[in-house]
Each structure stands twice: as C-alpha cells, then as structure tokens.
C-alpha atoms as a PDB file:
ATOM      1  CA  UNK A   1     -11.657 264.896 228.525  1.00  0.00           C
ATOM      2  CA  UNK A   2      -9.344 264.550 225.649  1.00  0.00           C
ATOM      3  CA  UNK A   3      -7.584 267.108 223.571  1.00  0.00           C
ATOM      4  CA  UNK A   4      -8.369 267.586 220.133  1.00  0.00           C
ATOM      5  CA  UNK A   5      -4.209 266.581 219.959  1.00  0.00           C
ATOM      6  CA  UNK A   6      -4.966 263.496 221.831  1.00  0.00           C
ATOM      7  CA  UNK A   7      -7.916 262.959 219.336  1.00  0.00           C
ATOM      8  CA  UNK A   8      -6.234 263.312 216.347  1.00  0.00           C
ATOM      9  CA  UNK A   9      -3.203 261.112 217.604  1.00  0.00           C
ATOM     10  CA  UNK A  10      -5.593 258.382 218.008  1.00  0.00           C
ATOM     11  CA  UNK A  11      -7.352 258.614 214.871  1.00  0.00           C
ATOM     12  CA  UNK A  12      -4.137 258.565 213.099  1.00  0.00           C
ATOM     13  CA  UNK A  13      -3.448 255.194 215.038  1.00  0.00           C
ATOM     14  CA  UNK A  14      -6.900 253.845 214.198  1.00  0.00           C
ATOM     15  CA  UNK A  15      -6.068 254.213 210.493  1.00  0.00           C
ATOM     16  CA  UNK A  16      -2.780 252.840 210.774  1.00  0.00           C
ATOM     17  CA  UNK A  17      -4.333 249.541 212.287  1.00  0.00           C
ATOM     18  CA  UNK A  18      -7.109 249.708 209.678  1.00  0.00           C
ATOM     19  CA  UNK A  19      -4.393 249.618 206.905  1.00  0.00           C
ATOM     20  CA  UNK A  20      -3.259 246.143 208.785  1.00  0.00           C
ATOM     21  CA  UNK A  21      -6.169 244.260 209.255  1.00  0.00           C
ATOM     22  CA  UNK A  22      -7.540 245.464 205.565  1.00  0.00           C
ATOM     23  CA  UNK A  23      -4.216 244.010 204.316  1.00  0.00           C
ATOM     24  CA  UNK A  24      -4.503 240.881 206.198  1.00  0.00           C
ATOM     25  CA  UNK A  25      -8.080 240.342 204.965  1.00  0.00           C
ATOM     26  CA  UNK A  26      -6.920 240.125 201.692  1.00  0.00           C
ATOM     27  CA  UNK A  27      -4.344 238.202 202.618  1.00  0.00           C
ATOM     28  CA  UNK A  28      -6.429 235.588 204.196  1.00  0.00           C
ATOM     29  CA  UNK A  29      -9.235 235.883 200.885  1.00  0.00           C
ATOM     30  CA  UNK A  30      -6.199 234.642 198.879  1.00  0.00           C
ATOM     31  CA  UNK A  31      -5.654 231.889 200.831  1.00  0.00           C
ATOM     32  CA  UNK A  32      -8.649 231.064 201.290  1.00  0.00           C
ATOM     33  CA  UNK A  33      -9.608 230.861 197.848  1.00  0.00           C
ATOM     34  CA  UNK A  34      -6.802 228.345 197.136  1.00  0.00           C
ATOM     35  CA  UNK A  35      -7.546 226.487 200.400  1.00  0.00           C
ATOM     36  CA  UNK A  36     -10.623 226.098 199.580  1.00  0.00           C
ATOM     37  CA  UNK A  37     -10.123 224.896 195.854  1.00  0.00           C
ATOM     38  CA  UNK A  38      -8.040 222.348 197.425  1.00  0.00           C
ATOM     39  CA  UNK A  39     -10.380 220.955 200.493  1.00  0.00           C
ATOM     40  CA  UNK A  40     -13.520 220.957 197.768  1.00  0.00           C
ATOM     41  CA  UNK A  41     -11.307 219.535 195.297  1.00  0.00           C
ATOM     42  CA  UNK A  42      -9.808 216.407 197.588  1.00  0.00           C
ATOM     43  CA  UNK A  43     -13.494 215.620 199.285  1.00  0.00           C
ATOM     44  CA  UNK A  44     -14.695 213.305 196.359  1.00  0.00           C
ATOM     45  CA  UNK A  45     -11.760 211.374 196.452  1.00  0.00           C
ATOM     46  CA  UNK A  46     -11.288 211.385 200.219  1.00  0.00           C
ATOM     47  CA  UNK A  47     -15.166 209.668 200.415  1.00  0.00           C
ATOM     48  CA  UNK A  48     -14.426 207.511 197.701  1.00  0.00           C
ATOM     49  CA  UNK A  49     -11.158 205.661 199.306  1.00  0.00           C
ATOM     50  CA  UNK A  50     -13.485 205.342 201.954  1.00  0.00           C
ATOM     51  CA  UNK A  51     -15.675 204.161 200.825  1.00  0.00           C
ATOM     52  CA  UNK A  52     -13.938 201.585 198.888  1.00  0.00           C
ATOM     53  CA  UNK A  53     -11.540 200.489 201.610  1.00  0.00           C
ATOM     54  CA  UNK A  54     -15.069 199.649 203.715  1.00  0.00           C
ATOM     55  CA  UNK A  55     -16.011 197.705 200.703  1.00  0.00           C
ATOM     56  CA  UNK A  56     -12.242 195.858 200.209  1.00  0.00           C
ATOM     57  CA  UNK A  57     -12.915 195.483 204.164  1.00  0.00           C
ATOM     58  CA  UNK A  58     -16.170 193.975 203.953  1.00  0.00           C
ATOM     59  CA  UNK A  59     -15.190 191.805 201.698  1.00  0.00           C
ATOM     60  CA  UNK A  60     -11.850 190.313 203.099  1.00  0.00           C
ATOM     61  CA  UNK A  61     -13.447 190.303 206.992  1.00  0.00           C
ATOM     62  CA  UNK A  62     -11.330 186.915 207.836  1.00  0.00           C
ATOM     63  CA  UNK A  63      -8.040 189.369 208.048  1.00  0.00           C
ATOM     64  CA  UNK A  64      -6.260 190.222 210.477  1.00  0.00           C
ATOM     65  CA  UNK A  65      -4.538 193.423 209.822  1.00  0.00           C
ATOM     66  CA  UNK A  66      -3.468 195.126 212.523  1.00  0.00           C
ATOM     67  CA  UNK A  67      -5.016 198.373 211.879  1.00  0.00           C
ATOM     68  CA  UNK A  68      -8.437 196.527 212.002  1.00  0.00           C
ATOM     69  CA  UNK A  69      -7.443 195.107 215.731  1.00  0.00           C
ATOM     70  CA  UNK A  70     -10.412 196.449 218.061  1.00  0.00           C
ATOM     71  CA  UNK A  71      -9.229 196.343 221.852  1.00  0.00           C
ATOM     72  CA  UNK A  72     -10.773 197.545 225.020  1.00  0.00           C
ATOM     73  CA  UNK A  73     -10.235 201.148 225.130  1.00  0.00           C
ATOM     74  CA  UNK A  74      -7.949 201.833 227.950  1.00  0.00           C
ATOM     75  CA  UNK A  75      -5.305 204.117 226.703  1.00  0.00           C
ATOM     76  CA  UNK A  76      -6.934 206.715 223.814  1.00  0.00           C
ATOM     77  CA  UNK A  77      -4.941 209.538 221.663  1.00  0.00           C
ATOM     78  CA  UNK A  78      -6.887 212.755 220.729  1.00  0.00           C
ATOM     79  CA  UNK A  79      -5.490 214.431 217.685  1.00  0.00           C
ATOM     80  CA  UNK A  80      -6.101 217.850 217.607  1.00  0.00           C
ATOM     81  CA  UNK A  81      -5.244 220.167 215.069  1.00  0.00           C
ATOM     82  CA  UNK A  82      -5.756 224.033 215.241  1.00  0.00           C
ATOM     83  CA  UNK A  83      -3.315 226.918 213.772  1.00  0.00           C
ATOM     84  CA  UNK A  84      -0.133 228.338 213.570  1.00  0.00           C
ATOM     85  CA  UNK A  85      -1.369 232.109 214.197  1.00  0.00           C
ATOM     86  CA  UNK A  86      -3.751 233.600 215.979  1.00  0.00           C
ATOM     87  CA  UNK A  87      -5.939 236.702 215.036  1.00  0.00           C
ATOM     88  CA  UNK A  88      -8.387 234.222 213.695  1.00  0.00           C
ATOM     89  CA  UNK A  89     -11.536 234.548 215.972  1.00  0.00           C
ATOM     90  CA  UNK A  90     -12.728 231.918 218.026  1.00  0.00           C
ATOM     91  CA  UNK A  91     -11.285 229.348 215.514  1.00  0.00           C
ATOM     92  CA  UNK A  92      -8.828 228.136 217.781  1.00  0.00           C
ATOM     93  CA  UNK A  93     -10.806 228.099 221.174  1.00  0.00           C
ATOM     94  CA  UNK A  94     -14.035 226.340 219.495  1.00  0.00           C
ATOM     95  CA  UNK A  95     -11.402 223.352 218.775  1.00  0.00           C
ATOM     96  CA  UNK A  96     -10.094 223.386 222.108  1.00  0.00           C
ATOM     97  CA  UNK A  97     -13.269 223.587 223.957  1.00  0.00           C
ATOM     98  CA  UNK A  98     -14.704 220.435 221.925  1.00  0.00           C
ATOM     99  CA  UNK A  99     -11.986 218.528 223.740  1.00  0.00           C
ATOM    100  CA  UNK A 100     -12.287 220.141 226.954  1.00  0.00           C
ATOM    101  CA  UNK A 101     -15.552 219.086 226.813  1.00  0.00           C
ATOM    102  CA  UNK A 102     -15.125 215.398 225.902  1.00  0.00           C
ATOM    103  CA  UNK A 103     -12.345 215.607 228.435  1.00  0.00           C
ATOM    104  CA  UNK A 104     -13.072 216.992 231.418  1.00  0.00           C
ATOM    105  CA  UNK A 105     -10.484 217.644 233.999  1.00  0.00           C
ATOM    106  CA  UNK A 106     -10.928 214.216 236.282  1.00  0.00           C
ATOM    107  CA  UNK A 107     -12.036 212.350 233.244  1.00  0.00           C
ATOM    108  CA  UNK A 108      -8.464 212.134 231.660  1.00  0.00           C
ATOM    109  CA  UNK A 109      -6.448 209.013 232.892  1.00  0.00           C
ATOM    110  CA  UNK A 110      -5.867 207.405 230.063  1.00  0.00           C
ATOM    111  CA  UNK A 111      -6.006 210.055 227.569  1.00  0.00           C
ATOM    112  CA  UNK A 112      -2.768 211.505 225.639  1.00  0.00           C
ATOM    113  CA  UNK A 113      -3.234 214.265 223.283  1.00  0.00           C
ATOM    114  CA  UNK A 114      -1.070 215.333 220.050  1.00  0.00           C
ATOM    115  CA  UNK A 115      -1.311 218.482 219.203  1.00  0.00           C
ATOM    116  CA  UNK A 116      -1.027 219.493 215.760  1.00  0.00           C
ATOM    117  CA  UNK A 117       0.124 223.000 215.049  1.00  0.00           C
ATOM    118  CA  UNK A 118       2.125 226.061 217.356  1.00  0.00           C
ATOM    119  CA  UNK A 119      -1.345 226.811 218.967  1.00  0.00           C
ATOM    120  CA  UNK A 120      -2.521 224.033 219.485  1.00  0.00           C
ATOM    121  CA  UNK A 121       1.127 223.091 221.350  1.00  0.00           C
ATOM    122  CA  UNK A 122       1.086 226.526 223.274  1.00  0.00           C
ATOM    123  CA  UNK A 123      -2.456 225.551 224.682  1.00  0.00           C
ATOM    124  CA  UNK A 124      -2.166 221.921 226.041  1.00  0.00           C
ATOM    125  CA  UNK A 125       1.766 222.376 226.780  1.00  0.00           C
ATOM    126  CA  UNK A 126       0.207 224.865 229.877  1.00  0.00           C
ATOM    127  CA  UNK A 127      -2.154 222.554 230.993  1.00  0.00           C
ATOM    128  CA  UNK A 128      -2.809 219.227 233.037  1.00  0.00           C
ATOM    129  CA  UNK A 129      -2.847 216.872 229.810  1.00  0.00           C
ATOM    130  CA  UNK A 130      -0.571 214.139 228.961  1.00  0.00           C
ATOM    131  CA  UNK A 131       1.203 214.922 225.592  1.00  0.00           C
ATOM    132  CA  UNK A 132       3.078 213.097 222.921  1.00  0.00           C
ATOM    133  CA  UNK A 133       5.749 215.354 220.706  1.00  0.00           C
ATOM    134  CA  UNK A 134       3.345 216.250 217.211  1.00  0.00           C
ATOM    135  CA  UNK A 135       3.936 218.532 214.519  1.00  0.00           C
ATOM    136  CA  UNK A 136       4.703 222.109 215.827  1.00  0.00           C
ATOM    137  CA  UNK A 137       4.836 224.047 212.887  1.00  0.00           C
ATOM    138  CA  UNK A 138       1.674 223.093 210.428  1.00  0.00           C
ATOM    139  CA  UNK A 139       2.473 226.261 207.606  1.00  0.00           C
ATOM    140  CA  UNK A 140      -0.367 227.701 205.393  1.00  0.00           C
ATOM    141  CA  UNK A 141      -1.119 225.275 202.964  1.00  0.00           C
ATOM    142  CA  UNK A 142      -1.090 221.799 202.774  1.00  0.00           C
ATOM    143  CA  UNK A 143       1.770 219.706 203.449  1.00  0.00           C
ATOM    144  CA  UNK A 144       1.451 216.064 202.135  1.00  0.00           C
ATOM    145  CA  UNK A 145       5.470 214.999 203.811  1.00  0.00           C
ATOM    146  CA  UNK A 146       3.983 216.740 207.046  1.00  0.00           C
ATOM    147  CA  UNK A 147       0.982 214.578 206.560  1.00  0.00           C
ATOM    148  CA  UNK A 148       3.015 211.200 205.983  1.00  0.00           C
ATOM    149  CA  UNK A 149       4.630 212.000 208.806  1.00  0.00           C
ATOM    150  CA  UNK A 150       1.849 212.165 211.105  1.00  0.00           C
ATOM    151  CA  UNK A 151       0.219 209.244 210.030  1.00  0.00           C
ATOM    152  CA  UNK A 152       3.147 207.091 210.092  1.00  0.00           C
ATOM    153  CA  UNK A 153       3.663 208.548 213.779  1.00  0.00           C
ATOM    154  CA  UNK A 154       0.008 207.443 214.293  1.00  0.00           C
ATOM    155  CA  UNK A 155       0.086 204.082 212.942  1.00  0.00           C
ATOM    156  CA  UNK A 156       3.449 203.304 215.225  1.00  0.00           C
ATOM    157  CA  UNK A 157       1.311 204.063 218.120  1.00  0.00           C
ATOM    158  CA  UNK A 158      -1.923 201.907 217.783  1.00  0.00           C
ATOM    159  CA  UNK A 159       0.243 199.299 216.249  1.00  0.00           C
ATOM    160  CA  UNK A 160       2.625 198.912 219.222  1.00  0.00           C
ATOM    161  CA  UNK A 161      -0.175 198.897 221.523  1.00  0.00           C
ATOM    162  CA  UNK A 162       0.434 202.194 223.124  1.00  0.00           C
ATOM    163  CA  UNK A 163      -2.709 203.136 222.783  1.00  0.00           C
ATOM    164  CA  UNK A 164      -5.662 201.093 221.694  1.00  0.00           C
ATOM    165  CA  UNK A 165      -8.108 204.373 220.017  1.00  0.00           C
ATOM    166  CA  UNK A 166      -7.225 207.117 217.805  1.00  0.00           C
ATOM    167  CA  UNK A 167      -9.213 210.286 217.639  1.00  0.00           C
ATOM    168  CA  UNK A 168      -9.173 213.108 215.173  1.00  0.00           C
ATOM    169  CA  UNK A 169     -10.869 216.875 216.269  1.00  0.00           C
ATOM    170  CA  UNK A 170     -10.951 219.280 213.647  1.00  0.00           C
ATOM    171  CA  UNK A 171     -12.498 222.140 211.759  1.00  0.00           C
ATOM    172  CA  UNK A 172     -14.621 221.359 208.815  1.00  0.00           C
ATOM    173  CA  UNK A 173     -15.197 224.231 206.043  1.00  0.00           C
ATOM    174  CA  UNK A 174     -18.642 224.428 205.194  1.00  0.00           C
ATOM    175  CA  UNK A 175     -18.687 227.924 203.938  1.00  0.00           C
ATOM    176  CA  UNK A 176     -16.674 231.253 204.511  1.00  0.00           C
ATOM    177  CA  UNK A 177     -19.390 232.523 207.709  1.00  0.00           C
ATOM    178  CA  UNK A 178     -19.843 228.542 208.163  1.00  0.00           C
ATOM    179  CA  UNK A 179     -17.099 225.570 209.874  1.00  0.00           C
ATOM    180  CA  UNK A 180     -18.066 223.210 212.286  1.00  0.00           C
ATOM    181  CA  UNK A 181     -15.514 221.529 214.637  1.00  0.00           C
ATOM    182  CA  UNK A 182     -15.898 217.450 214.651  1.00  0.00           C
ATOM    183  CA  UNK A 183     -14.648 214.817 216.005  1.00  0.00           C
ATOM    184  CA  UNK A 184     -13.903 211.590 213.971  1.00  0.00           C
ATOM    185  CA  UNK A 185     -12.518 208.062 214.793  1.00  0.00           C
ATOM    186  CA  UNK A 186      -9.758 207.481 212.725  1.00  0.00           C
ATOM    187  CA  UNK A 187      -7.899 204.228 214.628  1.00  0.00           C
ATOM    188  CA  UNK A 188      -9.343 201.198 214.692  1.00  0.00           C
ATOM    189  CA  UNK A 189     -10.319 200.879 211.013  1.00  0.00           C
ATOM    190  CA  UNK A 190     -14.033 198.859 211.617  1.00  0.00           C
ATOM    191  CA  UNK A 191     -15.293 197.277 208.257  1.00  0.00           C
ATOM    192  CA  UNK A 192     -19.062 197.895 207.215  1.00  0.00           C
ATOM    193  CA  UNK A 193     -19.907 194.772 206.624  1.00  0.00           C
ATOM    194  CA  UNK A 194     -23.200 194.854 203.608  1.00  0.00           C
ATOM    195  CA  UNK A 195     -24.901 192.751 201.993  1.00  0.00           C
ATOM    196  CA  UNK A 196     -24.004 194.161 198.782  1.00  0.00           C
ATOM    197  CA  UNK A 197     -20.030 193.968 200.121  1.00  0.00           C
ATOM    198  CA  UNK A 198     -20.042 190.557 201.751  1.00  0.00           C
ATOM    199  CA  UNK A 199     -22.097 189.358 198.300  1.00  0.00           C
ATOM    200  CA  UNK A 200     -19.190 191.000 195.849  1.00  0.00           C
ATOM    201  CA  UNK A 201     -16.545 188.338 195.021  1.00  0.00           C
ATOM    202  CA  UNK A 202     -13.524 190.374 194.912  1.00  0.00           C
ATOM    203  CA  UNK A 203      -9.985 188.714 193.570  1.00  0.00           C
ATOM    204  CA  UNK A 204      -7.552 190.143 195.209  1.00  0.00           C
ATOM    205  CA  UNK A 205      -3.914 189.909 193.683  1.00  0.00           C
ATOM    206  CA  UNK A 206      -1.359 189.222 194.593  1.00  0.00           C
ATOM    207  CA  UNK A 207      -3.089 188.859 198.306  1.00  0.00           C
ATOM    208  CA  UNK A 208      -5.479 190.410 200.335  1.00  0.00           C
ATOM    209  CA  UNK A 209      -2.709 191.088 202.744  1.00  0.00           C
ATOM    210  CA  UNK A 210      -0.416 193.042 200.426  1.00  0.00           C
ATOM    211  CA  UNK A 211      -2.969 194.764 199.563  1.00  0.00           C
ATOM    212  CA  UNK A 212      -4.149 196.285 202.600  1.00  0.00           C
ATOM    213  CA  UNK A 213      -0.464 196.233 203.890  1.00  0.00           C
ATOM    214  CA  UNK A 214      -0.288 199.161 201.113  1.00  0.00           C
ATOM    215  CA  UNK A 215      -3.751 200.497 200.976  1.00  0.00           C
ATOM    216  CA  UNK A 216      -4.107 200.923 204.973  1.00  0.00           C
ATOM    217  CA  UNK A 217      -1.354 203.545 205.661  1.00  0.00           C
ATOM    218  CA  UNK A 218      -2.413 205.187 202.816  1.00  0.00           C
ATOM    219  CA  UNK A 219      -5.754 205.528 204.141  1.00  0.00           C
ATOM    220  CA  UNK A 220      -4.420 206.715 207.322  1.00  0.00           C
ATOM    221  CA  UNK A 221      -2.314 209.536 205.749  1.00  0.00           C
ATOM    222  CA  UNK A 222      -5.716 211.018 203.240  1.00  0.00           C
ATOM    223  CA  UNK A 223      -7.906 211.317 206.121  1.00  0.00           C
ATOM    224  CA  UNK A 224      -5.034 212.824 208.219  1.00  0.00           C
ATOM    225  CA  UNK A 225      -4.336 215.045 204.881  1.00  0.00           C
ATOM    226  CA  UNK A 226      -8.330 215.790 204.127  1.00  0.00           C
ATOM    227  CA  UNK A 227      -8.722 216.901 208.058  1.00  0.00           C
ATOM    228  CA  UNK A 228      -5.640 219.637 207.434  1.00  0.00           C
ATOM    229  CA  UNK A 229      -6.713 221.038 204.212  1.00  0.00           C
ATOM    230  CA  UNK A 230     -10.472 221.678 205.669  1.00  0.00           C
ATOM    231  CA  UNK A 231      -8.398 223.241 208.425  1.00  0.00           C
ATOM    232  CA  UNK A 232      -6.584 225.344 206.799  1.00  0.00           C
ATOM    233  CA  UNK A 233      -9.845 226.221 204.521  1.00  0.00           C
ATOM    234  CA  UNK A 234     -11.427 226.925 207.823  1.00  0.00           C
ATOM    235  CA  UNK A 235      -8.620 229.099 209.044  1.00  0.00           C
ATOM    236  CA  UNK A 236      -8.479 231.427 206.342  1.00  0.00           C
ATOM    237  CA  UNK A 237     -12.209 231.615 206.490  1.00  0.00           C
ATOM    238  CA  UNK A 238     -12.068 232.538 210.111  1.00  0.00           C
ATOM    239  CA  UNK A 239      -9.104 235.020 209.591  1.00  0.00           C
ATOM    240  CA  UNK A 240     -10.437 236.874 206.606  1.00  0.00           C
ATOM    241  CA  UNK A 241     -14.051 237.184 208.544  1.00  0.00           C
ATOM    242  CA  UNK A 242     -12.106 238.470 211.853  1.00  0.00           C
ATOM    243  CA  UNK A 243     -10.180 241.079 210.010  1.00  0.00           C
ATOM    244  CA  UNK A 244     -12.746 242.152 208.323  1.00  0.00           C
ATOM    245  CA  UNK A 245     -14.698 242.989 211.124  1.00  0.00           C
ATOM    246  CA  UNK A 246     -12.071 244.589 212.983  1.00  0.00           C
ATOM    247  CA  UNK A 247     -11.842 247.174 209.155  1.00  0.00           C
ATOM    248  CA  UNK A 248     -15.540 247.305 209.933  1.00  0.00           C
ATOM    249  CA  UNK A 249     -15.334 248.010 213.829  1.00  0.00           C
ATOM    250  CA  UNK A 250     -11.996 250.874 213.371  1.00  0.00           C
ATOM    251  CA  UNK A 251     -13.894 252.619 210.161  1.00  0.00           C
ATOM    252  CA  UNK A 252     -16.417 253.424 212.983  1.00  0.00           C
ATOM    253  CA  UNK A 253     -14.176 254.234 215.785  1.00  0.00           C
ATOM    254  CA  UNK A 254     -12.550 257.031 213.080  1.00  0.00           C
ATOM    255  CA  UNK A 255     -16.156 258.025 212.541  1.00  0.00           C
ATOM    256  CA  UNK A 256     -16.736 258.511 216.093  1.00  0.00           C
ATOM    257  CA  UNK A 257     -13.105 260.298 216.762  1.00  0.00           C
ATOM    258  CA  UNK A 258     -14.156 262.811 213.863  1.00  0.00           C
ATOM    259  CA  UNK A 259     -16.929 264.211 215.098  1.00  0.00           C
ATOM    260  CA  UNK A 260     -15.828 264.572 218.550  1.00  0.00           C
ATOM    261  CA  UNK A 261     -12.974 266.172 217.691  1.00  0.00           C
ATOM    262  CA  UNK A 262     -14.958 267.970 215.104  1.00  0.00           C
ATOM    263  CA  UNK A 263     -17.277 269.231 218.095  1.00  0.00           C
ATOM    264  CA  UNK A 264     -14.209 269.867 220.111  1.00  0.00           C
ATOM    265  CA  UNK A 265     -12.866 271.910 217.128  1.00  0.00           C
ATOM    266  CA  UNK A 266     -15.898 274.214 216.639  1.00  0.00           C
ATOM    267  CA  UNK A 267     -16.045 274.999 220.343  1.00  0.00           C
ATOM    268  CA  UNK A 268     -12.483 276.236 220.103  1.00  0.00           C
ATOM    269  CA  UNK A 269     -13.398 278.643 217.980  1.00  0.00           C
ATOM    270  CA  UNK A 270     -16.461 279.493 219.130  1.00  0.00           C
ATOM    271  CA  UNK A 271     -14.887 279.803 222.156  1.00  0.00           C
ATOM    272  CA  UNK A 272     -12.025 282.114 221.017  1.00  0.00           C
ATOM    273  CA  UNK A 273     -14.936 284.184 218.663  1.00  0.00           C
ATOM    274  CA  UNK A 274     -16.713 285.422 221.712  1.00  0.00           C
ATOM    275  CA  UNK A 275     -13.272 286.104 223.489  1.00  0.00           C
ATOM    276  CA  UNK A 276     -12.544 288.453 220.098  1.00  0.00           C
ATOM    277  CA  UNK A 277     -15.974 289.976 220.477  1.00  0.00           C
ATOM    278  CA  UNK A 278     -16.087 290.582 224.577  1.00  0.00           C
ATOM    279  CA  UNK A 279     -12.329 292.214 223.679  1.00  0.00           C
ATOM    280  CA  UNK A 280     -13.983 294.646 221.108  1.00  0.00           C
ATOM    281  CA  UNK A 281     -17.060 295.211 223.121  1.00  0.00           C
ATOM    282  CA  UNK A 282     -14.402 296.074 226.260  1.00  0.00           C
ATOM    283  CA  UNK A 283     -12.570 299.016 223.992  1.00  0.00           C
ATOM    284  CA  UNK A 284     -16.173 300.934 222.999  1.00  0.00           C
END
C-alpha cells in the first residue's frame, strides 16, 4: 500500500501533466479555429472548380489531355496524408487502417504508397509497402508551395506512365466530435458528360488545349490543397478533444489520490491519538 509521501508525490505529478495537456488544448482550440475558418472557407470554391472543370470537360470530350488518359489499372498510388505529431487520438490510426483495409497484406502488388506527413512516413517506412519519397514534414497550417509540390510530383507520375491511378485517403472535418476518413480518386480526371454540358456551346480561347494545359494542374494542386486543410482542421479537432479528455481523466485521478491519502491521513492520527491515550491510561 502506498505512503501518504508516495501519494502526494503522485498527485503533484498528476497536476503537473494536467497543466500540459490543459495548455495543449488550448493550443489545439486556436488552431483549430483558424483551421477550420480556412477548410470552411476554401470548400465553395474547391466544389465550384469542380464542378466547372467537369463542365469545361464535358464540353471539350474530343481531347486528349493526358490527365484525362484512362488505362487499365495495373500499377496504383495511394496518397495518404495523416500528421506530424501524435497525441491526437485515433486520428492517425483511423487513416491508416482505411488503407490497411483496402490493402490487405497479399493484395498489394502493384500498389505504391506516398505518405504525406512524419507519421504517416514513420508508419509505412516499418512495414511491407512499396513507397515513393513524399512530403515528410506537413507543419500546422496550410502550405500552398508544399501543396504545388505534391501535385506537380503527382502529375509526373501518372503522366510518365508509372502508375496508371491516383488515390487520395484523408480526414474530412465535419465538426469538432465529428471527421470521417475518405478515400477519393484524384488521377484519371473522368469528364461527366450531361446533357446540359454536352448542349452548352462553350468558345474556348485561345484553345481548348491551353486551356486545360493551365486549368488541369491547377485542379490537381486545390484538391491536393482542400484534402490538407480538412486535415489539418481534423487534426486540431482530434488533438484539442484528446487533451481535453486526458484534463478530464487526471482532474479525477487527483480526486481519487485526495481522498485516499486523505483516509490515509486521518488514520495516522487516529492511529497516533489512541497511542497518546493507551500512554496516559498506562501512567494512572
């Protein structure tokens, strides 16, 4: 059984952690609150290049770009992106599992992964996946150049044929108790051909290819830059909810420390009262 020393050691050590994670919850509402500005802010334009590159698509289906080249699937890159740090619940592992899952072990020929952040590295550099060199160090907010960089990465490797699908797994905020990890096709670009689209006469100038020579890449690097800012939305969300439980979970381990030593306390004494009073009853 413990001392009432070893009792109040630990409770002093509880508080000290307490002071940690209550300072990184707040840390992580900050964040969150500007992460999230940003990810809410970008959606309506993020659907609406989308939307109108299906449209331009559509409309200019005789093309051949070669972003819109569709070829048997034999070689596929996963994109994963997770976090730099960890103390963020299950955030991590829920974006991992999604692609154990779609992968499993002896369903992987074929399949190269690039990981997207120092956790997401640490995690597929110890296991049996094949990997291609991605971004190692994603930061805390929203990096357009880091973006750019991915997507022009990307774009080299469907273009040269190294692999012939692109995949994107991430977190999507939905609220701050709320994300949900998805998966999304982001290489081969396939045009929604609609009536309303294939019925538009659209004048493209100076070409249709110059256009999309522009307008493609572009593409590429919002929906890469979209998929990191609801990450990083997510991660603050996760990070702020985690340290807030573990406030929650050492306020009750002090509780519980307190009144055992409190018990252990009052037993001393009583303890040491009847000691006084058998002393005085032994000199009558």
């Amino acid at each position: 059984m413990a001392t009432l020393k070893q009792i109040r050691r630990r409770i002093r050590s509880v508080k000290s952690t307490q002071q940690i994670t209550r300072a990184m919850e707040m840390v992580a509402a900050a964040k969150l609150r500007r992460a999230t500005e940003r990810a809410l802010a970008s959606r309506p334009y993020a659907l609406k290049a989308a939307e109108m590159l299906q449209s331009l698509a559509g409309a200019a289906s005789t093309l051949a770009h070669p972003l819109f080249e569709v070829r048997p699937v034999q070689r596929r890159l996963i994109v994963v992106l997770a976090s730099d740090k960890g103390l963020c619940g299950s955030y991590n592992m829920n974006v991992f599992r999604r692609v154990e899952q779609q992968c499993p072990l002896g369903e992987r020929a074929g399949i190269t992964v690039l990981p997207v952040a120092r956790r997401s590295n640490a995690y597929f550099g110890k296991r049996p996946w094949t990997l291609v060199a991605g971004i190692s160090d994603l930061g805390d907010q929203t990096n357009p150049i880091k973006a750019k960089q991915l997507a022009e990465q990307i774009v080299e490797l469907f273009v040269s044929k190294q692999v012939d699908e692109v995949s994107l797994v991430y977190t999507r905020y939905i609220s701050v108790i709320s994300r949900r990890v998805v998966e999304e096709k982001l290489l081969p670009i396939v045009p929604e051909v609609s009536g309303e689209a294939s019925a538009t006469n659209y004048i493209f100038e100076p070409s249709p290819e110059a256009i999309f020579e522009t307008l493609l890449p572009r593409y590429v690097e919002n929906r890469i830059l979209q998929a990191m800012s609801e990450s990083l939305a997510s991660e603050h969300a996760a990070r702020m909810v985690s340290m807030g439980s573990a406030s929650r979970n050492a306020k009750d381990v002090i509780y519980r420390l307190t009144l055992e030593g409190n018990k252990l306390r009052q037993a001393a004494i009583t303890r040491e009262i009847s000691e006084i009073v058998g002393g005085v009853e032994a000199l009558k």
